[in-house]
PDB file of N, CA and C in Angstrom:
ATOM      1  N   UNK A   1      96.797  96.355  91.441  1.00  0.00           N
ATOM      2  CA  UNK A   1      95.907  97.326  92.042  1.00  0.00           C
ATOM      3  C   UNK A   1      96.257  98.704  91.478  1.00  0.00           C
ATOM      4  N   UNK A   2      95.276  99.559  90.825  1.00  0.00           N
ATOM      5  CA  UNK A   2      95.358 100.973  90.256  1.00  0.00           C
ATOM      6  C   UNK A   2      95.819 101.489  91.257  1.00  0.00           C
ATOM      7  N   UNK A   3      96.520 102.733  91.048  1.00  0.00           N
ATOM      8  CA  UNK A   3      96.875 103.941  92.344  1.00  0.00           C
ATOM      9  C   UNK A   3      95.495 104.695  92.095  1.00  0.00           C
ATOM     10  N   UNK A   4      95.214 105.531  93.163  1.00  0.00           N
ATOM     11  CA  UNK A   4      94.259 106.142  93.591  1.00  0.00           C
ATOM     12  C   UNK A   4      94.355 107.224  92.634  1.00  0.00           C
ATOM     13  N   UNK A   5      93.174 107.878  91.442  1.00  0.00           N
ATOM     14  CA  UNK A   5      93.247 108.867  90.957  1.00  0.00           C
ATOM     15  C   UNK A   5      93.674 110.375  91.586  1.00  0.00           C
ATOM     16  N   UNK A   6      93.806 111.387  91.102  1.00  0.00           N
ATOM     17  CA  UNK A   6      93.685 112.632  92.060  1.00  0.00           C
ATOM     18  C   UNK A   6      92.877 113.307  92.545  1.00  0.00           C
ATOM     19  N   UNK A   7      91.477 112.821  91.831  1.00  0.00           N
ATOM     20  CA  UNK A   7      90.085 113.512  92.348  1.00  0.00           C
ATOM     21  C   UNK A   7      90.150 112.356  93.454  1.00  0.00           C
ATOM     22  N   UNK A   8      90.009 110.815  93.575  1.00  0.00           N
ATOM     23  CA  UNK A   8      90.303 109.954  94.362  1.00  0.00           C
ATOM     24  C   UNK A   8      90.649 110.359  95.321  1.00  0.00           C
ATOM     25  N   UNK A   9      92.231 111.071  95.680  1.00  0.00           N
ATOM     26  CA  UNK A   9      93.150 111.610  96.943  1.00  0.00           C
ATOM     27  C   UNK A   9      91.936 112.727  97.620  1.00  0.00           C
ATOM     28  N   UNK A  10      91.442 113.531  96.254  1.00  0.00           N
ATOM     29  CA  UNK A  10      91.128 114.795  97.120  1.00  0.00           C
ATOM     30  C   UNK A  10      89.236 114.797  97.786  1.00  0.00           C
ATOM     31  N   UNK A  11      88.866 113.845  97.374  1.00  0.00           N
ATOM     32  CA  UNK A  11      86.969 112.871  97.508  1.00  0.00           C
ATOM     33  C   UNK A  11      87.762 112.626  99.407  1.00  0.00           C
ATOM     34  N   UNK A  12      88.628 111.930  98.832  1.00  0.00           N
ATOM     35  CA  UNK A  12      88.903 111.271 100.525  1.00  0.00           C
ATOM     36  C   UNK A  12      89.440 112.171 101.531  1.00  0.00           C
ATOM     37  N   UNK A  13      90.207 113.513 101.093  1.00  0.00           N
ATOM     38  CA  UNK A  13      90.714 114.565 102.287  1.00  0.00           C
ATOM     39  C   UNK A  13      89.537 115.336 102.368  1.00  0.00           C
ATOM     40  N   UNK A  14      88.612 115.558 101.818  1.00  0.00           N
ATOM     41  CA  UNK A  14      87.651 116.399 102.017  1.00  0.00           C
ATOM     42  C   UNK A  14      86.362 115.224 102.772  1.00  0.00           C
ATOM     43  N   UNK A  15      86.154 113.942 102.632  1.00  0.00           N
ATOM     44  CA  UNK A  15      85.698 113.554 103.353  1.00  0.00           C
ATOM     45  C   UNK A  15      85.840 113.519 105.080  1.00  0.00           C
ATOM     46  N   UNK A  16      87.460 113.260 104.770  1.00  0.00           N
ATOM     47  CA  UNK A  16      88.004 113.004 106.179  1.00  0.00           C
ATOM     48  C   UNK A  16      87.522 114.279 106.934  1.00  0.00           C
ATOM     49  N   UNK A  17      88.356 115.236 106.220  1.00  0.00           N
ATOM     50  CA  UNK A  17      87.828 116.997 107.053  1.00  0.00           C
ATOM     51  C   UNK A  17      86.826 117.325 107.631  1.00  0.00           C
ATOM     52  N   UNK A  18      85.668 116.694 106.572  1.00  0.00           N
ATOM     53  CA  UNK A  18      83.948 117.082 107.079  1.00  0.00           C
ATOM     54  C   UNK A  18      83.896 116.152 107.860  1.00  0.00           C
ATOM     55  N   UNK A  19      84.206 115.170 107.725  1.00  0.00           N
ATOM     56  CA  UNK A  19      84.110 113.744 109.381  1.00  0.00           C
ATOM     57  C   UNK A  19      84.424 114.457 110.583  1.00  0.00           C
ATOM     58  N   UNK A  20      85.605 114.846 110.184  1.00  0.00           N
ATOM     59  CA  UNK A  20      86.641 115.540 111.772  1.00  0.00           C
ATOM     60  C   UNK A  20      85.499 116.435 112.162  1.00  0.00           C
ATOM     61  N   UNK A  21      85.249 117.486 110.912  1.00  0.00           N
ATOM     62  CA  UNK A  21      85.006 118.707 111.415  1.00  0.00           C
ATOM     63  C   UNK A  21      83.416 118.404 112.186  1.00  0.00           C
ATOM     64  N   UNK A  22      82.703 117.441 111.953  1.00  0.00           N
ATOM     65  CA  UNK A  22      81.452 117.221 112.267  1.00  0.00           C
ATOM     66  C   UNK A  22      81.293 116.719 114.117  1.00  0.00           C
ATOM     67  N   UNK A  23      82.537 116.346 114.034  1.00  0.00           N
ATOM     68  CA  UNK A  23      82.677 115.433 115.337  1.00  0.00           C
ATOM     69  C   UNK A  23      83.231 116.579 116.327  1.00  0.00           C
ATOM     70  N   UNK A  24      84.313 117.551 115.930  1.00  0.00           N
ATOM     71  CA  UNK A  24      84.652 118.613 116.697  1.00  0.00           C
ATOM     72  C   UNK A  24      85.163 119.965 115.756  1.00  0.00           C
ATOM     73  N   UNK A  25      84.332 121.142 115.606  1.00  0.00           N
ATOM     74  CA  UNK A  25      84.880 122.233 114.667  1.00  0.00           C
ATOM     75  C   UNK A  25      85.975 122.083 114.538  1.00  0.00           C
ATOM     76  N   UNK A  26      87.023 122.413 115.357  1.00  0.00           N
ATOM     77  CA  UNK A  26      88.711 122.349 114.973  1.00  0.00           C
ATOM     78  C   UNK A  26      89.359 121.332 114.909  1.00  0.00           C
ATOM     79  N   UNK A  27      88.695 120.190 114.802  1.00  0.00           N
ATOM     80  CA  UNK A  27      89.342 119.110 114.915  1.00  0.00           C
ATOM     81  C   UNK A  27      90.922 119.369 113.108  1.00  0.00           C
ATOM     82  N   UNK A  28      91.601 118.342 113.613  1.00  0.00           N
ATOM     83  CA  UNK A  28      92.725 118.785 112.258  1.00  0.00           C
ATOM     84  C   UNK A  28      92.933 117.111 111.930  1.00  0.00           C
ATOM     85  N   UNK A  29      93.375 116.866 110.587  1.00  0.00           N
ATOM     86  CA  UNK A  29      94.044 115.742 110.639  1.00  0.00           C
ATOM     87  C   UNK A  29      95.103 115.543 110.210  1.00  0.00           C
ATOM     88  N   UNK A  30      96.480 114.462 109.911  1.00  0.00           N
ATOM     89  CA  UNK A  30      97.141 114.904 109.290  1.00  0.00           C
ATOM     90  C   UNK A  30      97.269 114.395 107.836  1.00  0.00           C
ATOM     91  N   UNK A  31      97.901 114.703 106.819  1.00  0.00           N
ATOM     92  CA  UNK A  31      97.648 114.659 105.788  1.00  0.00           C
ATOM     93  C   UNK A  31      98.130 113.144 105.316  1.00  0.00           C
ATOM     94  N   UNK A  32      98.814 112.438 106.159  1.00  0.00           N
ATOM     95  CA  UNK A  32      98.942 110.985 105.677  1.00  0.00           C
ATOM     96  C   UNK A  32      97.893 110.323 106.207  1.00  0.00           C
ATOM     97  N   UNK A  33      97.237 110.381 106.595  1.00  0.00           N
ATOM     98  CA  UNK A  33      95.406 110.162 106.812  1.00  0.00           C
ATOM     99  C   UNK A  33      94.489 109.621 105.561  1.00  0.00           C
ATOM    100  N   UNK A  34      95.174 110.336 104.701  1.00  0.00           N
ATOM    101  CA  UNK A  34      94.700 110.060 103.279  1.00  0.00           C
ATOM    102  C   UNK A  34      94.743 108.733 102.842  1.00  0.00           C
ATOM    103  N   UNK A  35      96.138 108.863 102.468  1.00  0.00           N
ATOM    104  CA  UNK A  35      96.295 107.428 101.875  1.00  0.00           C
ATOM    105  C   UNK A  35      96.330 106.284 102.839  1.00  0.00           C
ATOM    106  N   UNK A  36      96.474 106.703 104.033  1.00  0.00           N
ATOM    107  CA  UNK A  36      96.411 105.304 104.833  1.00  0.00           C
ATOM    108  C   UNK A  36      95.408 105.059 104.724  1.00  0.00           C
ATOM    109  N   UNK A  37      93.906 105.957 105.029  1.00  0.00           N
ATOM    110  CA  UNK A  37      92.606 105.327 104.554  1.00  0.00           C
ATOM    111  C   UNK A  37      92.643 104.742 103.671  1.00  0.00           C
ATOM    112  N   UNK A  38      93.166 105.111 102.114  1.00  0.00           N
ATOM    113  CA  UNK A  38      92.738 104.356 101.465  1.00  0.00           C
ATOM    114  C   UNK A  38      93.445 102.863 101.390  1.00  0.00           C
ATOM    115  N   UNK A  39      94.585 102.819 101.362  1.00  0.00           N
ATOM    116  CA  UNK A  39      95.367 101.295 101.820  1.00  0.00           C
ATOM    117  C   UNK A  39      94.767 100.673 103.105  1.00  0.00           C
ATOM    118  N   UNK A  40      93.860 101.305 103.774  1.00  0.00           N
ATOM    119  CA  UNK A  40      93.399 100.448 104.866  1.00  0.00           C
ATOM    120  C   UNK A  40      91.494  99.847 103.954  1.00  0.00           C
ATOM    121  N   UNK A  41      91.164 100.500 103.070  1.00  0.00           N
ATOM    122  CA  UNK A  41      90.172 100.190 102.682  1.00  0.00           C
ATOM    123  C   UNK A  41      90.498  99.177 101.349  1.00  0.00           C
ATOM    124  N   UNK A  42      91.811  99.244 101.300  1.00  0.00           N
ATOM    125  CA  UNK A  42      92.156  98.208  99.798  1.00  0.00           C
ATOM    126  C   UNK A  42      92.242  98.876  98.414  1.00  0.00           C
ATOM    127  N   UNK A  43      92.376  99.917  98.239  1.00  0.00           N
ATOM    128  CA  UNK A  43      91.914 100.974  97.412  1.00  0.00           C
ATOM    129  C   UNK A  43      93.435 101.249  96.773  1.00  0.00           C
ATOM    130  N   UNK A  44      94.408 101.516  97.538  1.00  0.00           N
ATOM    131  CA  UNK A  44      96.123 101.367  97.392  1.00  0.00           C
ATOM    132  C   UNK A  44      96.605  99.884  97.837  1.00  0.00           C
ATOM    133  N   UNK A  45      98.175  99.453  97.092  1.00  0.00           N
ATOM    134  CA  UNK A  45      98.544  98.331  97.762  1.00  0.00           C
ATOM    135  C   UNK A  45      99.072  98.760  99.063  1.00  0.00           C
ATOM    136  N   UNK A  46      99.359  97.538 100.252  1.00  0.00           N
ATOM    137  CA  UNK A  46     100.120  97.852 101.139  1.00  0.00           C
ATOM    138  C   UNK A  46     101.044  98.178 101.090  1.00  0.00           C
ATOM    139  N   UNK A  47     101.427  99.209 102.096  1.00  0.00           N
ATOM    140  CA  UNK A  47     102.706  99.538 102.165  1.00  0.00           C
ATOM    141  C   UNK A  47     102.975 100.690 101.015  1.00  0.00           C
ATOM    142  N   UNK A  48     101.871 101.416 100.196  1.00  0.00           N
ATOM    143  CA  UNK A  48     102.584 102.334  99.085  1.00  0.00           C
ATOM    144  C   UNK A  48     101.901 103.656  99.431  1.00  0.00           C
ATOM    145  N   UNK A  49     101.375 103.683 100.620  1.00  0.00           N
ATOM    146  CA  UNK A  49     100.824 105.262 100.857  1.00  0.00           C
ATOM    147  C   UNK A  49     101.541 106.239 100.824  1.00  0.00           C
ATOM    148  N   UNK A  50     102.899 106.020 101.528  1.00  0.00           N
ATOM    149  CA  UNK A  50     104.073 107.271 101.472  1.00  0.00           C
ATOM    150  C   UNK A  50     104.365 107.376 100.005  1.00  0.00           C
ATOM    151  N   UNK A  51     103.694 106.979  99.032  1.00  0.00           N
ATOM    152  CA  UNK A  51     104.527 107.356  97.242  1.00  0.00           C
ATOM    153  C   UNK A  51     102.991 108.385  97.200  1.00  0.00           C
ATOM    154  N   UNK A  52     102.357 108.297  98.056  1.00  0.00           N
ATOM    155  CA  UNK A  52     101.157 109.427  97.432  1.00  0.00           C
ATOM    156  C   UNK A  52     101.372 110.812  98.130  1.00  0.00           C
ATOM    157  N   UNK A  53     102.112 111.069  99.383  1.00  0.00           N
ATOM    158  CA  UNK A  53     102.124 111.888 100.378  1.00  0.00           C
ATOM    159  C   UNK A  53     102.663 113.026  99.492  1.00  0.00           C
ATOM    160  N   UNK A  54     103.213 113.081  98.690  1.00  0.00           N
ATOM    161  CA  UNK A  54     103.800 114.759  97.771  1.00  0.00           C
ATOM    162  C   UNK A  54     102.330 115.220  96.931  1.00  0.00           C
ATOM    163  N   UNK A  55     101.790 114.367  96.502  1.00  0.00           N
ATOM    164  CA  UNK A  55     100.423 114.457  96.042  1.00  0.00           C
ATOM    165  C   UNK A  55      99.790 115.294  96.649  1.00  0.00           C
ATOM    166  N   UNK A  56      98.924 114.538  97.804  1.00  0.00           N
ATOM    167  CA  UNK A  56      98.721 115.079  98.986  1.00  0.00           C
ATOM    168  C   UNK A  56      98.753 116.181  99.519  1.00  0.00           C
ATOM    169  N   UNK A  57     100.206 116.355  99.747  1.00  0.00           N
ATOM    170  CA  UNK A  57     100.368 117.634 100.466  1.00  0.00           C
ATOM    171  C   UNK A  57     100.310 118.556  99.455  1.00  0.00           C
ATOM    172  N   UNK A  58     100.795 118.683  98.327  1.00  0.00           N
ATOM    173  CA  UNK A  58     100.559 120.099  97.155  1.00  0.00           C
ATOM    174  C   UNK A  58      99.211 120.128  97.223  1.00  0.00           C
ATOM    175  N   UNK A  59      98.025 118.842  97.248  1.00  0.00           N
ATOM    176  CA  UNK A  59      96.687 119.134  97.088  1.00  0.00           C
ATOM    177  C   UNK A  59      96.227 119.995  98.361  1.00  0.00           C
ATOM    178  N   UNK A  60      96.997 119.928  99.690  1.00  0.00           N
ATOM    179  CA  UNK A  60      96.860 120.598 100.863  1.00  0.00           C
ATOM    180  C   UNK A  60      96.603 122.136 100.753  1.00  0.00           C
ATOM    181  N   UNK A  61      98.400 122.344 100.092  1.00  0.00           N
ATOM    182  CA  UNK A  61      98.669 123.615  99.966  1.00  0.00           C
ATOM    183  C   UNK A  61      97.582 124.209  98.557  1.00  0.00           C
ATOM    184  N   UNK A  62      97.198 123.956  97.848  1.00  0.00           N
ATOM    185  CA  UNK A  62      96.070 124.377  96.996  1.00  0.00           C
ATOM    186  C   UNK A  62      95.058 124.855  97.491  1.00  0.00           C
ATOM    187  N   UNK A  63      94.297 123.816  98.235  1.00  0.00           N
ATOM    188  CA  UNK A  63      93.026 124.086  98.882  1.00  0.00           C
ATOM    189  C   UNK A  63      93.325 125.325  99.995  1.00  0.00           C
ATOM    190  N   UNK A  64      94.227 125.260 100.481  1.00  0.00           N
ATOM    191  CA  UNK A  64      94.892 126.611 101.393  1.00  0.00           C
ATOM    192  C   UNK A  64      94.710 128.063 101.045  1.00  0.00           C
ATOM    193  N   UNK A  65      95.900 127.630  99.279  1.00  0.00           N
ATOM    194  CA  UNK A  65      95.384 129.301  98.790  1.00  0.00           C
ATOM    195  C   UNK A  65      94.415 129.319  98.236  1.00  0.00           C
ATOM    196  N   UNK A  66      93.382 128.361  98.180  1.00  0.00           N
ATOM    197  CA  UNK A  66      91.758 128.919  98.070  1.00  0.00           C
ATOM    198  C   UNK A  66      90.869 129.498  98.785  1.00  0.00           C
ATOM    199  N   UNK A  67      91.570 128.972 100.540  1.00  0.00           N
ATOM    200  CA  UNK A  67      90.833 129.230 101.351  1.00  0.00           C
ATOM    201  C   UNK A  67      89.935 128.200 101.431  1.00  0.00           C
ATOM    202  N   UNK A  68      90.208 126.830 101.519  1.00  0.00           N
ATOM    203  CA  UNK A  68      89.049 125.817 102.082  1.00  0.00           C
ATOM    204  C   UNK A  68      89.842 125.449 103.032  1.00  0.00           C
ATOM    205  N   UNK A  69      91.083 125.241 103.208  1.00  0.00           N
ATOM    206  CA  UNK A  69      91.790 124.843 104.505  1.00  0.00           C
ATOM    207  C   UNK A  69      92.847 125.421 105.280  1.00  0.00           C
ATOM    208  N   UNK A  70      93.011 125.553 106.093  1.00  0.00           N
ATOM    209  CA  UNK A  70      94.346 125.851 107.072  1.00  0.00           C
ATOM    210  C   UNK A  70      95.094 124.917 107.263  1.00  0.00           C
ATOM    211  N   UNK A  71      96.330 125.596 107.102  1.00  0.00           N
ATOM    212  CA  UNK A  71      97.385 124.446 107.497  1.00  0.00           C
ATOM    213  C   UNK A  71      98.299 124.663 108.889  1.00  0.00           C
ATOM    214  N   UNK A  72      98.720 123.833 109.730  1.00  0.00           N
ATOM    215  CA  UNK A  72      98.837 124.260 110.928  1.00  0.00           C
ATOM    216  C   UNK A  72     100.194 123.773 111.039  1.00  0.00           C
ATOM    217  N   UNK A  73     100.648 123.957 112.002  1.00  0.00           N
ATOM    218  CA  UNK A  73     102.469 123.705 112.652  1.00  0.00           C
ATOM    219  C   UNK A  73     102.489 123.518 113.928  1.00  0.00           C
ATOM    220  N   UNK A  74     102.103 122.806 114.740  1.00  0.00           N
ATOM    221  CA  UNK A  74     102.353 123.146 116.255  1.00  0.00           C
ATOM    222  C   UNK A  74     101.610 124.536 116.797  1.00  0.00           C
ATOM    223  N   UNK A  75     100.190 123.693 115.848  1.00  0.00           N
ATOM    224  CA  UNK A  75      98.926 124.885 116.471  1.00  0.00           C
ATOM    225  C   UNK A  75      98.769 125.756 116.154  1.00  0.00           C
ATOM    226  N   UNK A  76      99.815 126.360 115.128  1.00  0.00           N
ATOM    227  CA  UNK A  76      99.776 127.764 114.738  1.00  0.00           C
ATOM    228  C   UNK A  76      99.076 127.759 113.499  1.00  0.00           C
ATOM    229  N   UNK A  77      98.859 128.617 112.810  1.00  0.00           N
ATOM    230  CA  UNK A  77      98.336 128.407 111.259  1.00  0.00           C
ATOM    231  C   UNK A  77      99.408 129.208 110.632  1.00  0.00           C
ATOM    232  N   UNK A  78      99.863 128.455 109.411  1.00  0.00           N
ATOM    233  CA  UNK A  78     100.856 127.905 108.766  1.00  0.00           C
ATOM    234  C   UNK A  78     101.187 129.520 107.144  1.00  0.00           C
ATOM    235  N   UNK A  79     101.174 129.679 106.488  1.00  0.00           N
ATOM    236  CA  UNK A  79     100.971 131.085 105.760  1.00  0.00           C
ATOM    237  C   UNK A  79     102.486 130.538 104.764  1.00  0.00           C
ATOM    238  N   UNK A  80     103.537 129.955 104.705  1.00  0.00           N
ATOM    239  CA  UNK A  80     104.019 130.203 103.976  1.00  0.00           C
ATOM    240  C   UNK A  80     104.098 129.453 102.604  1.00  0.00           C
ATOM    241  N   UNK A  81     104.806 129.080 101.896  1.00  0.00           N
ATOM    242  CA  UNK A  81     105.089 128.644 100.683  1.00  0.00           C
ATOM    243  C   UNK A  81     105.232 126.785 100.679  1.00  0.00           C
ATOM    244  N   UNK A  82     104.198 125.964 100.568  1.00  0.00           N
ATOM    245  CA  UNK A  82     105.172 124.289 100.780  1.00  0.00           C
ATOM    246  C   UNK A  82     105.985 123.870 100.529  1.00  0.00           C
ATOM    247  N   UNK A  83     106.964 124.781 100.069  1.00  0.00           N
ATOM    248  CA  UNK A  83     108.532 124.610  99.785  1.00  0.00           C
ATOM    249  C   UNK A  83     108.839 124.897 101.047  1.00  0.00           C
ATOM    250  N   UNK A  84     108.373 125.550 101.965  1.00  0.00           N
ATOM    251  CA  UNK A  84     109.356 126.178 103.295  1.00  0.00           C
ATOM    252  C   UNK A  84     108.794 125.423 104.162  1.00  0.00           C
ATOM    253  N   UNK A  85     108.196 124.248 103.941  1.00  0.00           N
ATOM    254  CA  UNK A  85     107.303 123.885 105.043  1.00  0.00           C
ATOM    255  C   UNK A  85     108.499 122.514 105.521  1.00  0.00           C
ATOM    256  N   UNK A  86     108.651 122.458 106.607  1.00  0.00           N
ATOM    257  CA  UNK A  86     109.628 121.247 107.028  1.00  0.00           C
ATOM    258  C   UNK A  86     108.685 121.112 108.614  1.00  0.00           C
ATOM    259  N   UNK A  87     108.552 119.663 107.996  1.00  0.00           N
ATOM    260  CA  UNK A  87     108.229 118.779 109.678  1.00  0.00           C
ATOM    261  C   UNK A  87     106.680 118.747 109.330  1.00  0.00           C
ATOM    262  N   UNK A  88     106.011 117.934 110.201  1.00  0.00           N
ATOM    263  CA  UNK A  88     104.563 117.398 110.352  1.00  0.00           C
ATOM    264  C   UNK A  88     104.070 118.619 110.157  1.00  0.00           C
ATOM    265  N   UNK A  89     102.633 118.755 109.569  1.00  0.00           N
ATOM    266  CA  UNK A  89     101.832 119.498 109.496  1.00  0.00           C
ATOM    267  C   UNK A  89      99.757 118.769 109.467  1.00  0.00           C
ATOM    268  N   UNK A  90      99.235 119.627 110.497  1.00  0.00           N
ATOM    269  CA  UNK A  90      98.199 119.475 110.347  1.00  0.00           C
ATOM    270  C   UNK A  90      97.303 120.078 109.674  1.00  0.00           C
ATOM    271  N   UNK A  91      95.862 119.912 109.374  1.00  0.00           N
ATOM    272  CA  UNK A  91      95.194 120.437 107.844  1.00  0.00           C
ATOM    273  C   UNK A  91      93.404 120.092 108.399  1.00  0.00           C
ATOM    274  N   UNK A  92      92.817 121.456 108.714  1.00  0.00           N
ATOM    275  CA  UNK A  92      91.603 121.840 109.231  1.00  0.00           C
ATOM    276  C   UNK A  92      90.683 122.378 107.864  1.00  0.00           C
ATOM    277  N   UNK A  93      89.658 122.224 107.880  1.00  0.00           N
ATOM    278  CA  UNK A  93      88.567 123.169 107.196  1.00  0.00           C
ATOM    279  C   UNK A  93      88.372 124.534 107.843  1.00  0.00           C
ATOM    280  N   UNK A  94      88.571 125.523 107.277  1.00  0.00           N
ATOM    281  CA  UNK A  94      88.619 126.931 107.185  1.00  0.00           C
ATOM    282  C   UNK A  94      87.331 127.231 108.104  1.00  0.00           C
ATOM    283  N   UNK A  95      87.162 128.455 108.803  1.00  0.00           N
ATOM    284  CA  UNK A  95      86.014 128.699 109.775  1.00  0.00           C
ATOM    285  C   UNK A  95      85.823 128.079 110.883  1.00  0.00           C
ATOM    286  N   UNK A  96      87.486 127.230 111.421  1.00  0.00           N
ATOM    287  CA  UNK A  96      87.446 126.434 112.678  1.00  0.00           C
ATOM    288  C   UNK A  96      87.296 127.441 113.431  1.00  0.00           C
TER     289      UNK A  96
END
């Protein structure tokens, strides 16, 4: 089974976002959301979603300093560097 390209990772976090965001403006999700979708759709093997999660999250922090997403901490919105970032983080479309 191929690993998921990187336009692949980022088709599916921006899907997920507009899902959330459609169902409730602030809704957030978290960023291993990703690949578990896709290992739940067959798309990754089982069991290899956590080898995509660094992916992922740099694609997080990108879309951030573009301004398509916020990244959150225990509700707060998030501003620093993803090097300083330690512990779960959630990940909204901008204009929640």
């Amino acid at each position: 089974m191929p690993a998921p390209t990187s336009d692949r990772l980022s088709d599916q976090l921006m899907h997920l976002l507009r899902s959330r965001q459609a169902k409730n403006s602030s809704s957030t999700i978290c960023p291993s959301e990703v690949p578990r979708s896709l290992e739940k759709a067959g798309e990754i093997a089982p069991g290899t979603w956590r080898q995509h999660m660094d992916e992922v999250r740099a694609m997080v922090f990108r879309l951030r300093d573009e301004g398509v997403v916020e990244v959150l901490q225990q509700g707060q919105v998030v501003s620093v560097p993803l090097e300083e970032v330690t512990g779960p983080i959630r990940v909204r479309l901008t204009g929640a």
